[in-house]
Protein backbone atom coordinates (compact mmCIF):
# COMPACT_ATOMS: atom_id res chain seq x y z
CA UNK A 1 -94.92 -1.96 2.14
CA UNK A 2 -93.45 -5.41 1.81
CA UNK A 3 -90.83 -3.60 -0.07
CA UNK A 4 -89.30 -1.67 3.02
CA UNK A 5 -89.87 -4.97 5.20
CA UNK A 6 -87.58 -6.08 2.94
CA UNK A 7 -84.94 -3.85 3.13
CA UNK A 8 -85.00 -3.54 6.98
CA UNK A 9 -85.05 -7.17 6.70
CA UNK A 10 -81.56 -6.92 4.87
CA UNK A 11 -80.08 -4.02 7.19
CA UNK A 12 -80.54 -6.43 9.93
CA UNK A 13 -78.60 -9.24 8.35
CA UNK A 14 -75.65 -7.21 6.84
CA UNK A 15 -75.52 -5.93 10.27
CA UNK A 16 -75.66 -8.94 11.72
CA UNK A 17 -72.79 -10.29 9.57
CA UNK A 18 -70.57 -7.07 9.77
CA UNK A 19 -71.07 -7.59 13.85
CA UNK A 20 -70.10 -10.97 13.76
CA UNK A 21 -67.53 -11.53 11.31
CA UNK A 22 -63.20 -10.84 11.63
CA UNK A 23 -60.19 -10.16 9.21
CA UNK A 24 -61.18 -10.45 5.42
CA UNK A 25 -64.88 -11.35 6.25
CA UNK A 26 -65.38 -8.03 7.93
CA UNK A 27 -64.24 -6.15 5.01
CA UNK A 28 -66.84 -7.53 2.86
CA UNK A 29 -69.52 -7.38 5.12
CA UNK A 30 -68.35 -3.72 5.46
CA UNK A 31 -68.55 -3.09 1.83
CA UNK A 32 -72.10 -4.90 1.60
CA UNK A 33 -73.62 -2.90 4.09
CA UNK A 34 -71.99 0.14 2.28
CA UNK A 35 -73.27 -0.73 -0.58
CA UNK A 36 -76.96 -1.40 0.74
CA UNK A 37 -76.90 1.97 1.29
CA UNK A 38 -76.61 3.34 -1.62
CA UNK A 39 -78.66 0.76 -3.66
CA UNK A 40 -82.20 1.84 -3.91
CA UNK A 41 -83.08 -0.38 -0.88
CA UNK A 42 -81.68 1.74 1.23
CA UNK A 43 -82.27 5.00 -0.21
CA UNK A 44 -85.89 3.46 0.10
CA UNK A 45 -85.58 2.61 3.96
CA UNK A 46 -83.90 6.02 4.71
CA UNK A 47 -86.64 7.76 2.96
CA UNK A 48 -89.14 5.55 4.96
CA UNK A 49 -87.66 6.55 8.35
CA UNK A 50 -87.19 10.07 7.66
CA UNK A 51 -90.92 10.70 6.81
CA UNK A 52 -92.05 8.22 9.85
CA UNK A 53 -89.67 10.72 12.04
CA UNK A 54 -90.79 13.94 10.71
CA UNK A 55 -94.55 12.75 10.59
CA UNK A 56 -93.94 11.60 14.15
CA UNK A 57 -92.82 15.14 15.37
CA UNK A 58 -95.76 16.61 13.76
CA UNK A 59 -98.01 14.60 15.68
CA UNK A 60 -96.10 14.94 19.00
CA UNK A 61 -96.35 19.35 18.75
CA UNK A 62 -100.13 18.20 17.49
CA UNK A 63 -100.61 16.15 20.85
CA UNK A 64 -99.03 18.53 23.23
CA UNK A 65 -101.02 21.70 21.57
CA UNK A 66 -104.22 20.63 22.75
């Protein structure tokens, strides 16, 4: 668990600092948040969200089916 606190934890500041930043800076921040992606951090946090959005649609049709 602390592991994909983590990683959202470091989405939110290489998003932060690709938001923020101009010219040269920019680039790099581009290429670090590209590259969080494809590092097992964010393979991690994409796996994380897509089970937490799945489950979640499970247990909405459960909900309403009652």
């Amino acid at each position: 668990m602390i592991d994909i606190i983590m990683s959202f934890f470091l989405l939110v500041i290489y998003s932060i600092r690709y938001l923020f930043s101009t010219g040269e800076n920019r680039k790099k921040a581009k290429a670090d948040l590209k590259e969080f992606w494809t590092e097992t951090d964010g393979q991690m946090l994409l796996g994380f969200f897509g089970a937490a959005a799945v489950s979640g649609i499970f247990v909405v049709i459960w909900i309403l089916s009652e």
